[in-house]
N, C-alpha and C. Protein backbone atom coordinates (compact mmCIF):
# COMPACT_ATOMS: atom_id res chain seq x y z
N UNK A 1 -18.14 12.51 14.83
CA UNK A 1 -18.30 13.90 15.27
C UNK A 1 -19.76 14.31 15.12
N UNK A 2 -20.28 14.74 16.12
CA UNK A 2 -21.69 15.40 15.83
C UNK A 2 -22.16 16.56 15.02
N UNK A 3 -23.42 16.29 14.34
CA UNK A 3 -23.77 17.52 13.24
C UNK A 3 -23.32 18.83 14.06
N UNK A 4 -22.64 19.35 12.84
CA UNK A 4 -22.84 20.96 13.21
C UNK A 4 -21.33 21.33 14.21
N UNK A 5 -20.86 20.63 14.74
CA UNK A 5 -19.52 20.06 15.67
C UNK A 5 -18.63 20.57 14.63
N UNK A 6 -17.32 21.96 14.82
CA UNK A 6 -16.14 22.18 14.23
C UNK A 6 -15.18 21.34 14.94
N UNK A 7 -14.43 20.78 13.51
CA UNK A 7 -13.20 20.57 14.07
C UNK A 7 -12.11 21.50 13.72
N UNK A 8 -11.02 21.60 14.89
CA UNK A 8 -9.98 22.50 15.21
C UNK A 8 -8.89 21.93 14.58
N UNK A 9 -8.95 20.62 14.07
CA UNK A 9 -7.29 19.64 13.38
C UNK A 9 -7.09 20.31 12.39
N UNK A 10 -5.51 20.81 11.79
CA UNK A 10 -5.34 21.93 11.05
C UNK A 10 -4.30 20.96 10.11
N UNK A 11 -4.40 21.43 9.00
CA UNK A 11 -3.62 20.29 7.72
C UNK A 11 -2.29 19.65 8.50
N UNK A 12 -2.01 18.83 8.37
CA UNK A 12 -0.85 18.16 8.95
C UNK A 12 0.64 18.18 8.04
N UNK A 13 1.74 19.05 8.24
CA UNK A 13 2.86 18.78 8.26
C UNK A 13 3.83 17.59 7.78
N UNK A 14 4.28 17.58 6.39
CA UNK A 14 5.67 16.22 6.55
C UNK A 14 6.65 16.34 7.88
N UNK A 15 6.83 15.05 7.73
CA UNK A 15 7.89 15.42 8.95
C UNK A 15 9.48 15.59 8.06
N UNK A 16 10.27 16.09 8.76
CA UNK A 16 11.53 16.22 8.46
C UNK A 16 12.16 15.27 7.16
N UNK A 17 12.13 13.47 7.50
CA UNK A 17 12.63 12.99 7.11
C UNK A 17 11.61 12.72 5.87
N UNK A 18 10.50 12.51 6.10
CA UNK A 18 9.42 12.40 5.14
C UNK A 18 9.99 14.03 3.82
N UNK A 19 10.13 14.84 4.24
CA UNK A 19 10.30 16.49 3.62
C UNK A 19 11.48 15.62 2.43
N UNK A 20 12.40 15.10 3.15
CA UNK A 20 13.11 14.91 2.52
C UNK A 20 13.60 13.85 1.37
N UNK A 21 12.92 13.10 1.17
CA UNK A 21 12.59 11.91 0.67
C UNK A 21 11.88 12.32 -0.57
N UNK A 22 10.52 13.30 -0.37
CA UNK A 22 10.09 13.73 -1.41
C UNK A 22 10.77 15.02 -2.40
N UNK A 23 11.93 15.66 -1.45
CA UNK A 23 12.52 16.91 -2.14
C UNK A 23 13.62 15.74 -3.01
N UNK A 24 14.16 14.43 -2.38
CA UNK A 24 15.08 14.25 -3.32
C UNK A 24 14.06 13.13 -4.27
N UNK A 25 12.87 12.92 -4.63
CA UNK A 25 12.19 11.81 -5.44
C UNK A 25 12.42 12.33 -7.01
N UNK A 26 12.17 13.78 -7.16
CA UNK A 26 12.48 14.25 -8.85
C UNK A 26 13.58 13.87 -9.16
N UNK A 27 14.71 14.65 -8.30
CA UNK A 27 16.14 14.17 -8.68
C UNK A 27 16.48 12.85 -8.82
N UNK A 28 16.23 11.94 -8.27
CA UNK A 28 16.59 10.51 -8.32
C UNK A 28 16.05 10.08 -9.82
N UNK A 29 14.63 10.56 -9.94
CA UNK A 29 14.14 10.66 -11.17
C UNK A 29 14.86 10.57 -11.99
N UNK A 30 15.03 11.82 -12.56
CA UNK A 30 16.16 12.70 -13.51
C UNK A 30 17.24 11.59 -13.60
N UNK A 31 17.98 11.37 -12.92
CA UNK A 31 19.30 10.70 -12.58
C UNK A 31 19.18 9.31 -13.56
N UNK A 32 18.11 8.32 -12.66
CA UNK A 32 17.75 7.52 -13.04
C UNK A 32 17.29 7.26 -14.91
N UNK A 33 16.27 8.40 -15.16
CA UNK A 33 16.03 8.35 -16.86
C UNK A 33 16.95 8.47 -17.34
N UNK A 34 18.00 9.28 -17.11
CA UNK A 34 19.06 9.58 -18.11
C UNK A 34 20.04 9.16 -17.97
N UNK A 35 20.24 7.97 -17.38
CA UNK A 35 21.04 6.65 -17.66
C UNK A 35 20.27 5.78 -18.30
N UNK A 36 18.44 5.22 -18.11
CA UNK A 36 18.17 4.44 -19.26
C UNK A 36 17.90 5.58 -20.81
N UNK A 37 17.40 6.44 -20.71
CA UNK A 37 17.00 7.32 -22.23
C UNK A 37 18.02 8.21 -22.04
N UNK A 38 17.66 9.35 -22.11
CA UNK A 38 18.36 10.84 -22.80
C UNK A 38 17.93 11.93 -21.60
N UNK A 39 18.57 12.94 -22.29
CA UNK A 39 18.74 13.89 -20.75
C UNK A 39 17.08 14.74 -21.00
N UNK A 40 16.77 14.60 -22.53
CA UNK A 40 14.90 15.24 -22.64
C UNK A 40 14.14 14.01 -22.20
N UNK A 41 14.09 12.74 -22.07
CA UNK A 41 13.16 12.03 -21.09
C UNK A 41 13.62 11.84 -19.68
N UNK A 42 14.70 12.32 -19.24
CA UNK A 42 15.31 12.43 -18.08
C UNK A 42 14.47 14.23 -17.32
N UNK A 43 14.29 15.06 -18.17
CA UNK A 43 13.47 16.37 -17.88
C UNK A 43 12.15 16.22 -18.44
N UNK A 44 11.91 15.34 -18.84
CA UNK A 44 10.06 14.97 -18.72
C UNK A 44 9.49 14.44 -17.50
N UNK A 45 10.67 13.49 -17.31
CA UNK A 45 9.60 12.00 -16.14
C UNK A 45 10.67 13.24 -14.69
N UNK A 46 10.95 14.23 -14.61
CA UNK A 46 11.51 15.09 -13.21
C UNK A 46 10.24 16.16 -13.50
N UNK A 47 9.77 16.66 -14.48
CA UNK A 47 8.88 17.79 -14.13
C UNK A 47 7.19 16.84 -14.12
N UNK A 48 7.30 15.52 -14.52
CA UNK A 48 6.24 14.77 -13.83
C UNK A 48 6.45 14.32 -12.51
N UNK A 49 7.16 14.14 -12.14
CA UNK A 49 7.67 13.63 -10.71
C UNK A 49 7.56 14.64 -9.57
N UNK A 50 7.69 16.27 -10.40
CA UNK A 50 7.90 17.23 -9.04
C UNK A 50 6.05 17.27 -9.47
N UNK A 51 4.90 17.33 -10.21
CA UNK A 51 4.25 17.63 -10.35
C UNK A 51 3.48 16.84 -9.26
N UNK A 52 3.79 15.80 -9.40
CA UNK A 52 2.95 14.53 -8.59
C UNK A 52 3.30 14.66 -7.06
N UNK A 53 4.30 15.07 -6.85
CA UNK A 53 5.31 15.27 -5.70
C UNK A 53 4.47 16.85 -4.98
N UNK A 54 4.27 17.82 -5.60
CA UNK A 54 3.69 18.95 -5.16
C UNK A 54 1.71 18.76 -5.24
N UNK A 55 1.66 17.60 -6.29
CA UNK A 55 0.15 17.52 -6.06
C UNK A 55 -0.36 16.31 -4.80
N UNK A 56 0.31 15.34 -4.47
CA UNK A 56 0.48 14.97 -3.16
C UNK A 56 0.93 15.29 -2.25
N UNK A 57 1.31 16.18 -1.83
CA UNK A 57 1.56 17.22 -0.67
C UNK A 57 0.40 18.05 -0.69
N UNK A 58 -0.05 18.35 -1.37
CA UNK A 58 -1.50 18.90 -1.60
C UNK A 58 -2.75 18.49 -0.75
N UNK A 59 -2.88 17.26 -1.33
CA UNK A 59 -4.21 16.25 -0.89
C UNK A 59 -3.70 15.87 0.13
N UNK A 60 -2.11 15.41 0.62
CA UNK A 60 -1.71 14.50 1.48
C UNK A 60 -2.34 15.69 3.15
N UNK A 61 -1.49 16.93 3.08
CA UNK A 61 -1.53 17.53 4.07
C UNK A 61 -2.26 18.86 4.09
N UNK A 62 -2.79 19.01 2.82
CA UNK A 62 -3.92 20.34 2.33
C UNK A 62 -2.87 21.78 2.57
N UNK A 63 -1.75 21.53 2.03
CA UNK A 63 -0.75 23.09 2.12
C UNK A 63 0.31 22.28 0.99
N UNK A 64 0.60 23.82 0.65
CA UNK A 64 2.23 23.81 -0.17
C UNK A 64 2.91 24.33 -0.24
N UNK A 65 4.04 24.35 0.43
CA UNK A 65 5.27 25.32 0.78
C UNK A 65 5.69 26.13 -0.74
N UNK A 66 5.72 27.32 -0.25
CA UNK A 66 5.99 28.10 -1.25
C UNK A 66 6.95 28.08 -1.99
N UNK A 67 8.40 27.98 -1.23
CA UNK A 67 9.53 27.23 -1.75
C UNK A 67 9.21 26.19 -3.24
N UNK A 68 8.45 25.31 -2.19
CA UNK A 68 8.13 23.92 -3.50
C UNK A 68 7.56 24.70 -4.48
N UNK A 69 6.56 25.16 -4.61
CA UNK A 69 5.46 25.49 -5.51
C UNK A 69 6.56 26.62 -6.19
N UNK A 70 7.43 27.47 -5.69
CA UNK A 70 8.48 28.00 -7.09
C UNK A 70 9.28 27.39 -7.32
N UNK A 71 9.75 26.03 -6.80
CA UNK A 71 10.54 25.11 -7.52
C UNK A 71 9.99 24.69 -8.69
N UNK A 72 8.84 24.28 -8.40
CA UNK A 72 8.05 23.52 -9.44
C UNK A 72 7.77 24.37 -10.61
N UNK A 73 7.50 26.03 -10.23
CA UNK A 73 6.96 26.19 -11.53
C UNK A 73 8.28 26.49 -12.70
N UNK A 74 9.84 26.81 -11.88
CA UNK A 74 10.99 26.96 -12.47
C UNK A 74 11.36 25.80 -13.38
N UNK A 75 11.31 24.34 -12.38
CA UNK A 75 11.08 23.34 -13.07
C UNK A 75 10.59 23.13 -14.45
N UNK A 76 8.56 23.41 -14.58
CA UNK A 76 7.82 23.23 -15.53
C UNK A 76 8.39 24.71 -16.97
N UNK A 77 9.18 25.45 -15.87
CA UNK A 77 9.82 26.44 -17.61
C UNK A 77 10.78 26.15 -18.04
N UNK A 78 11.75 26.34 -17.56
CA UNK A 78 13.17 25.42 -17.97
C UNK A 78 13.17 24.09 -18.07
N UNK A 79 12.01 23.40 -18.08
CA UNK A 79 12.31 22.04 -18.51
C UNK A 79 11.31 22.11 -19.67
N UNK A 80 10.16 22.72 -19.84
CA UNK A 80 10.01 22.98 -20.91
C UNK A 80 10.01 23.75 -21.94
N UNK A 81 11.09 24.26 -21.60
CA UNK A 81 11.68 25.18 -22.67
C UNK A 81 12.99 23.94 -23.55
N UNK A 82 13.69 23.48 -22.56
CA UNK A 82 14.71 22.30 -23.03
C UNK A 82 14.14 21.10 -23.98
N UNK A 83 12.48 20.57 -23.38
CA UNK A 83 11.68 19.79 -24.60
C UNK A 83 11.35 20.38 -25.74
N UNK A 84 10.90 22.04 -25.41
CA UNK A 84 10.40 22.75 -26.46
C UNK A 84 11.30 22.91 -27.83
N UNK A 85 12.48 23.54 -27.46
CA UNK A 85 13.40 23.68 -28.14
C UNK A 85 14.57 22.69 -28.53
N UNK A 86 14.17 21.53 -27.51
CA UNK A 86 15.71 20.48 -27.45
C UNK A 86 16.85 21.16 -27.59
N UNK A 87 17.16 22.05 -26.39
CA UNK A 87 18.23 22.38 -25.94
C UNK A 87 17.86 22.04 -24.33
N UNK A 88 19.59 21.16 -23.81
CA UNK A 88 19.68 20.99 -22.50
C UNK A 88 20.24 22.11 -21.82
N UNK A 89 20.72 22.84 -22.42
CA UNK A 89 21.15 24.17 -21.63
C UNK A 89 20.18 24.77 -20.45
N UNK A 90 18.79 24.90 -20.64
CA UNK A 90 17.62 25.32 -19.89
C UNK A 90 17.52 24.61 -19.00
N UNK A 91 17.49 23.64 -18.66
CA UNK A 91 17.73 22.30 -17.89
C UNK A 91 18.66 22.19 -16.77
N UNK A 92 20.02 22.53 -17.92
CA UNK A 92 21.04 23.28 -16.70
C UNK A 92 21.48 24.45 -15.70
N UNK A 93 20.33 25.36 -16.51
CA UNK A 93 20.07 26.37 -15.71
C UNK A 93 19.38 26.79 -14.51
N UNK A 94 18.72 25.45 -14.41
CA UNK A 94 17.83 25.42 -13.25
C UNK A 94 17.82 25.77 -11.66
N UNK A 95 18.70 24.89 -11.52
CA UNK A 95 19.38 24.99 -10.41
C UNK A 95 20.19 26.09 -9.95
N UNK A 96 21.04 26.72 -10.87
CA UNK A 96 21.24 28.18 -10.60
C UNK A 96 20.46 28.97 -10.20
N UNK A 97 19.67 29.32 -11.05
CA UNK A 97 17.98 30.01 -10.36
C UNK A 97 17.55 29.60 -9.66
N UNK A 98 17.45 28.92 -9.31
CA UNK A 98 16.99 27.96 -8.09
C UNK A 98 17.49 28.97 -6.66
N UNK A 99 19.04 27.87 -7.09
CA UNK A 99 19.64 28.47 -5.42
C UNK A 99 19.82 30.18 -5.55
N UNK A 100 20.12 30.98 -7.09
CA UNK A 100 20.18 32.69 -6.65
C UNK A 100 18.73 33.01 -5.78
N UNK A 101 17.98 32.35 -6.72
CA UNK A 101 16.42 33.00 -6.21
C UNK A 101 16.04 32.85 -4.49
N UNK A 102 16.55 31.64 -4.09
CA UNK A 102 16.84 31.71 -2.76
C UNK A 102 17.44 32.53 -1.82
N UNK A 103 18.97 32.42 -2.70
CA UNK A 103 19.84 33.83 -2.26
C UNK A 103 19.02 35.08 -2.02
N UNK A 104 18.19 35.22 -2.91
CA UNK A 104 17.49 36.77 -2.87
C UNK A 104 16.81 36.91 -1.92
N UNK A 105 15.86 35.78 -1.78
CA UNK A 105 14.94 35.86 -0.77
C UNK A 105 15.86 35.74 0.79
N UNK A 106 17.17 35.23 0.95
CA UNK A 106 17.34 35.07 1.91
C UNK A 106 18.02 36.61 2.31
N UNK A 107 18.34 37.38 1.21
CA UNK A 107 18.76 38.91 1.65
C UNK A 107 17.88 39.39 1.49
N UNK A 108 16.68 39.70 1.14
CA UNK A 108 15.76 40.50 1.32
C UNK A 108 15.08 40.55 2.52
N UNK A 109 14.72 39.11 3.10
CA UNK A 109 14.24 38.80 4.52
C UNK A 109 14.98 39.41 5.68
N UNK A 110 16.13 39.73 5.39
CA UNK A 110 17.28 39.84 6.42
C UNK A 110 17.35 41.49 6.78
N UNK A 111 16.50 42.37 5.63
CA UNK A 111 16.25 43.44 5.72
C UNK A 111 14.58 43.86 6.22
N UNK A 112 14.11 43.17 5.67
CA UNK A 112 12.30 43.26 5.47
C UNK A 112 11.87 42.51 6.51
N UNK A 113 10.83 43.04 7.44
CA UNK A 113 10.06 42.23 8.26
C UNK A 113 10.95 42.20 9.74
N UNK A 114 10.79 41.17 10.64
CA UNK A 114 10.62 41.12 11.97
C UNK A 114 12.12 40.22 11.91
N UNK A 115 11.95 38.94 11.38
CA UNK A 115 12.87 38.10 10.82
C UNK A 115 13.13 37.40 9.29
N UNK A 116 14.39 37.10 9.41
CA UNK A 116 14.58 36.51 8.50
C UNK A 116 14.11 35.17 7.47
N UNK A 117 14.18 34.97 6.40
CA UNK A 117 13.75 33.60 5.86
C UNK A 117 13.96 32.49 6.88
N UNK A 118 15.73 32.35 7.10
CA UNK A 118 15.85 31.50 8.06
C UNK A 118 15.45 31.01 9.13
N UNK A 119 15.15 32.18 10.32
CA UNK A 119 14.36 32.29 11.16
C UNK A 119 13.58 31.67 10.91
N UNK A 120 12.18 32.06 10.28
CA UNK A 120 11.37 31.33 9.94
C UNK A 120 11.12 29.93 9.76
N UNK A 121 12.06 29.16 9.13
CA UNK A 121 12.00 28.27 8.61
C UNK A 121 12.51 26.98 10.17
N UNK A 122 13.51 27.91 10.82
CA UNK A 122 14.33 27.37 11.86
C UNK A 122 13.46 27.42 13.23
N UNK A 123 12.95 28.87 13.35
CA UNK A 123 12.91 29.13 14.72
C UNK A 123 11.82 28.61 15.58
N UNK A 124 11.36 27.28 15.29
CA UNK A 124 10.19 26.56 15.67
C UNK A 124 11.21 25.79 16.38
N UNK A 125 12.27 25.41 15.75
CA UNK A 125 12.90 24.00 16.19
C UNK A 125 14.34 24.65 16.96
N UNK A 126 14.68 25.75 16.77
CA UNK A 126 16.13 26.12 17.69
C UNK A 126 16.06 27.66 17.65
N UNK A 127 16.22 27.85 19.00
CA UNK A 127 16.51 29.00 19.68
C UNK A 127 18.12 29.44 19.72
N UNK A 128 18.45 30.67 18.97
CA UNK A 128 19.95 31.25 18.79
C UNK A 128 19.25 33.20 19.01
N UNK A 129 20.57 33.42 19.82
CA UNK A 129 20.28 34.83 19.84
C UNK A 129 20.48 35.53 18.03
N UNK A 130 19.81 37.02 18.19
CA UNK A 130 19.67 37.57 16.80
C UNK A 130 20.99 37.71 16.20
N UNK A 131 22.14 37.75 16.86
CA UNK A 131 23.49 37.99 15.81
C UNK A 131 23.74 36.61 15.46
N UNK A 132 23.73 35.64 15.99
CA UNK A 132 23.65 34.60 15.28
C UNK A 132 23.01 34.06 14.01
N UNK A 133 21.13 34.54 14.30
CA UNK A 133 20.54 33.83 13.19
C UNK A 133 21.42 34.74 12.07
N UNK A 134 21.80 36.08 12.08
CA UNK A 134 22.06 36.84 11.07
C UNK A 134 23.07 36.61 10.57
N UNK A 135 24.10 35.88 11.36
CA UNK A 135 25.29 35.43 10.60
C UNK A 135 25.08 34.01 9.92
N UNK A 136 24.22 33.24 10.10
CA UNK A 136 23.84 32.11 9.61
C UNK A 136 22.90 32.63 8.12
N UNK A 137 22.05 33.23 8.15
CA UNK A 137 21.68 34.15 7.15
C UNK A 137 22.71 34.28 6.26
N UNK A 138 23.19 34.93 6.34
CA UNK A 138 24.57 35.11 5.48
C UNK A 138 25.31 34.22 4.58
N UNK A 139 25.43 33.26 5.77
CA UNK A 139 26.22 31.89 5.66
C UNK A 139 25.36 31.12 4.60
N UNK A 140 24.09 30.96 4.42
CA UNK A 140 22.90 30.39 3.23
C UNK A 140 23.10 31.19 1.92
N UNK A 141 23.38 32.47 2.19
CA UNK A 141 23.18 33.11 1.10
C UNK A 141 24.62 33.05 0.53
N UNK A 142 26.02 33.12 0.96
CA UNK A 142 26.93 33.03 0.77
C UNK A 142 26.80 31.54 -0.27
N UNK A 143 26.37 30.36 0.56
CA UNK A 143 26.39 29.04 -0.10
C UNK A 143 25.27 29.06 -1.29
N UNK A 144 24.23 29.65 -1.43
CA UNK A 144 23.54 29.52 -2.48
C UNK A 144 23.80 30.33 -3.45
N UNK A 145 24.88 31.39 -3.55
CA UNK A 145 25.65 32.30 -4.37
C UNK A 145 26.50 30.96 -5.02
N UNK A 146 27.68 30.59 -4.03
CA UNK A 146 28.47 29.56 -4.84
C UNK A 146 28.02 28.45 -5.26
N UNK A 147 26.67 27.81 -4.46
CA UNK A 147 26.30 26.67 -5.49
C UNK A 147 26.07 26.93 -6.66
N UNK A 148 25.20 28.10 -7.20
CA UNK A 148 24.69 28.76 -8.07
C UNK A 148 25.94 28.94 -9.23
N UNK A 149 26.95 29.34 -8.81
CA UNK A 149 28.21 29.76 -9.61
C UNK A 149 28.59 28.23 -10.16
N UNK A 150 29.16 27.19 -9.60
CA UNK A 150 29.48 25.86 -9.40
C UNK A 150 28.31 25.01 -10.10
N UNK A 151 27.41 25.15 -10.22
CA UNK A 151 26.23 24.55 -11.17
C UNK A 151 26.69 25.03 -12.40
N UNK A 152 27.10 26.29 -12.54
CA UNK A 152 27.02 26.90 -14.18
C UNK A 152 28.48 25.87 -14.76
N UNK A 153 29.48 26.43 -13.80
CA UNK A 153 30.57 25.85 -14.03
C UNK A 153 31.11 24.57 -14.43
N UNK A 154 30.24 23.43 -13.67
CA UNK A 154 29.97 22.37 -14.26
C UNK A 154 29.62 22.21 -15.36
N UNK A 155 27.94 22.69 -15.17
CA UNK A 155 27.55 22.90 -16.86
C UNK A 155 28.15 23.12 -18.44
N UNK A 156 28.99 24.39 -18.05
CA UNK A 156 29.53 24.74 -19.05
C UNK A 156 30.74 23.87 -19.83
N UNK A 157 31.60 23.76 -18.34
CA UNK A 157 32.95 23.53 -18.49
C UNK A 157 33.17 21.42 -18.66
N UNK A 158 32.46 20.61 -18.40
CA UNK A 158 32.75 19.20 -18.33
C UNK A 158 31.24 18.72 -19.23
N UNK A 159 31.15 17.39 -19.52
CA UNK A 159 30.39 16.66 -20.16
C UNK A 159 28.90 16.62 -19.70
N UNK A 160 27.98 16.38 -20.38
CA UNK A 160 26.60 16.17 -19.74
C UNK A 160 26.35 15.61 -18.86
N UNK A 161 26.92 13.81 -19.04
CA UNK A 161 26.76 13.47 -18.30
C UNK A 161 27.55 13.45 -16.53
N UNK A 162 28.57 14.72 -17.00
CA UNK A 162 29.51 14.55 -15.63
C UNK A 162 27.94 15.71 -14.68
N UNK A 163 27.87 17.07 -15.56
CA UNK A 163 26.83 17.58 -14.80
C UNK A 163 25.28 16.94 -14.12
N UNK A 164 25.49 16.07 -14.85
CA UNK A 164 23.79 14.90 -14.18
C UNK A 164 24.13 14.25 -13.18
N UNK A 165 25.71 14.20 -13.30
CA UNK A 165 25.80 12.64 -11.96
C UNK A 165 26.45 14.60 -10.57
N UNK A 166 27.22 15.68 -10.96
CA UNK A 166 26.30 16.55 -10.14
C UNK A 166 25.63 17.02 -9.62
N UNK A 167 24.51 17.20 -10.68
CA UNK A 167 23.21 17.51 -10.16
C UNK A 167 22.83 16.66 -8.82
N UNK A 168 22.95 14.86 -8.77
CA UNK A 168 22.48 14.43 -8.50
C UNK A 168 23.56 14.56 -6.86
N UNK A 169 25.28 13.83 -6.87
CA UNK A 169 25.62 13.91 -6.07
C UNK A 169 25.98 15.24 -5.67
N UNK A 170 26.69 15.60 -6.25
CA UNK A 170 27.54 17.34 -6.04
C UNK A 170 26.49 18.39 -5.08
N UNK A 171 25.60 18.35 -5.85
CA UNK A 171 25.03 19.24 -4.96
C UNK A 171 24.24 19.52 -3.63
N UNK A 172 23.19 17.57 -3.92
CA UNK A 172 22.94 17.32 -2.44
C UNK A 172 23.87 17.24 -1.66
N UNK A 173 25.09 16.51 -2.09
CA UNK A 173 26.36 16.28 -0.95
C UNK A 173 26.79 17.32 -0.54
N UNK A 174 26.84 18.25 -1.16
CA UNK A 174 27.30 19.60 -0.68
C UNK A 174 26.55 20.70 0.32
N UNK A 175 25.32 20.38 -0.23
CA UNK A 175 24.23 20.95 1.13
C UNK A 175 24.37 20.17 1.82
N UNK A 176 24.13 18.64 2.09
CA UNK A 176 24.39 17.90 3.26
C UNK A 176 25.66 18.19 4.37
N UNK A 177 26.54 18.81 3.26
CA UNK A 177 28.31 18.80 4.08
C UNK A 177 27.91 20.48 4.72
N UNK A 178 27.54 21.38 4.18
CA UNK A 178 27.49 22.79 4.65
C UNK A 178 26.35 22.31 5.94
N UNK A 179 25.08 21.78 5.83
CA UNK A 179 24.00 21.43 6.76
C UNK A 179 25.14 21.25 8.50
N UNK A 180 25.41 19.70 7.97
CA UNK A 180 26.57 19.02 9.06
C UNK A 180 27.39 20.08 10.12
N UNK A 181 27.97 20.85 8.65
CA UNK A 181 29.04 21.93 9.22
C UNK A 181 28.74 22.96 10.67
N UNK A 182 27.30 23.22 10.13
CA UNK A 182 26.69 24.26 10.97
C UNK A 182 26.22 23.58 12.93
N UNK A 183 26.57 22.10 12.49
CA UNK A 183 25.95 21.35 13.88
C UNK A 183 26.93 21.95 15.54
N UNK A 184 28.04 22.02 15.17
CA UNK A 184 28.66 22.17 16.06
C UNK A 184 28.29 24.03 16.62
N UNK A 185 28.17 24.44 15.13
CA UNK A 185 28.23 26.17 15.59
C UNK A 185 26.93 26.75 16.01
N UNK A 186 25.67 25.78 15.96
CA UNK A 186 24.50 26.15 16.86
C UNK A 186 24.38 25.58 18.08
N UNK A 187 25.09 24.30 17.74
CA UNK A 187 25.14 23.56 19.52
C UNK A 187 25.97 24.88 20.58
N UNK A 188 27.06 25.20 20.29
CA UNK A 188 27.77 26.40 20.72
C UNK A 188 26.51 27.76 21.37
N UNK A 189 26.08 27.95 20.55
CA UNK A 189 25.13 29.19 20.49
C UNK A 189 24.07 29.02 20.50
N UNK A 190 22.99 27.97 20.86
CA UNK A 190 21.93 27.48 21.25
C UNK A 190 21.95 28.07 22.55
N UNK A 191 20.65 28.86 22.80
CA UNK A 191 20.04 29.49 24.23
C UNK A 191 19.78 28.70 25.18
N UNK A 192 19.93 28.72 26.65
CA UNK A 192 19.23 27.29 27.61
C UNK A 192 18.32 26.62 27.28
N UNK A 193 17.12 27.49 27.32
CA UNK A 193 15.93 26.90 26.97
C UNK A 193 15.99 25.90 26.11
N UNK A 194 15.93 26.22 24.73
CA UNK A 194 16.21 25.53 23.31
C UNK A 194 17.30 24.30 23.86
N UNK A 195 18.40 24.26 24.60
CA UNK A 195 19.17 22.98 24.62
C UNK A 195 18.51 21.99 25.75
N UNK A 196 17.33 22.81 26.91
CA UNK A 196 17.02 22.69 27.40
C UNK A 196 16.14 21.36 26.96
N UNK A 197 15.33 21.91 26.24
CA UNK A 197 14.60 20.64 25.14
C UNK A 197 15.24 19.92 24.33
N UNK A 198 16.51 20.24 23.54
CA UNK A 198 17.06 19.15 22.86
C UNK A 198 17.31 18.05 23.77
N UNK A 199 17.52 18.29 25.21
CA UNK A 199 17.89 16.71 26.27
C UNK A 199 16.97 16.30 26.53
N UNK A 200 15.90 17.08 26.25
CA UNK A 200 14.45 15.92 26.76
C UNK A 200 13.66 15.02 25.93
């Protein structure tokens, strides 16, 4: 490039499947330590893992989804509050907060602004008229209410290790199964245009 010459290339994007690979690398983490050690080096080598995980997304593509970056810092308190104190309870709380705090944001959006969280997050890649995104809205916040409930419940009610092998299957499987669910009910309600491009 010649002196003095701007370039216009703007940080580059994970892709989808890449997004996802690194959202599940802590968890596998976690999973993994605390079948060889204990469930406090199992929440050491996950809040090093999301650290490394949010500081290479960093350098990798020069942005960090905000999402991540309050995962992470929920992560770095409740997990070290659980080393601090050696209680796993904090640990298990995570994920609750997690998905309410989502919940919140996904009803607050739904009031505040132009569109919704969802929208946002969606409306690059699929076109649905507005009573739709709003019932899908709903439908996130509805599911991140009961994951939220169903994390505690585990927690409380069955063994440590039944809630770890949760954490790990229960809950991705369960967003994966609600994700799935929704395929048929946007194909339905997908605008021309938008299906227009899914065939091309």
């Amino acid at each position: 490039r010649r002196a003095g010459e701007r370039s216009d290339r703007r940080p580059s994007r994970p892709t989808p499947d890449m997004k996802f690979l690194l959202d599940f690398f802590p968890i596998l983490l976690f999973f993994i330590a605390y079948q060889v050690w204990d469930i406090y080096a199992a929440t050491a080598v996950a809040v090093a893992a999301a650290g490394l995980q949010v500081g290479w997304q960093r350098l990798r593509h020069g942005r960090v989804e905000k999402m991540q970056a309050v995962t992470l810092g929920l992560l770095v308190v409740f997990g070290g509050l659980t080393l601090l104190l050696r209680d796993p309870v904090f640990i298990k709380w995570k994920p609750t907060v997690v998905n309410w705090l989502f919940a919140i944001a996904f009803l607050v959006t739904a009031y505040v602004g132009e569109r919704s969280l969802l929208q946002r997050m969606m409306g690059h890649a699929v076109s649905l008229p507005e009573a739709v995104w709003r019932r899908l809205n709903w439908a996130w916040i509805g599911f991140f209410v009961a994951m939220g409930a169903l994390n505690l419940i585990v927690a409380y009610q069955f063994a440590e290790d039944v809630w770890v092998n949760f954490k790990l299957f229960g809950l991705m499987g369960l967003t994966l199964l609600f994700v799935l669910a929704q395929a048929p009910y946007l194909a339905k309600h997908m605008e021309p245009d938008a299906a227009a491009k899914e065939e091309t």
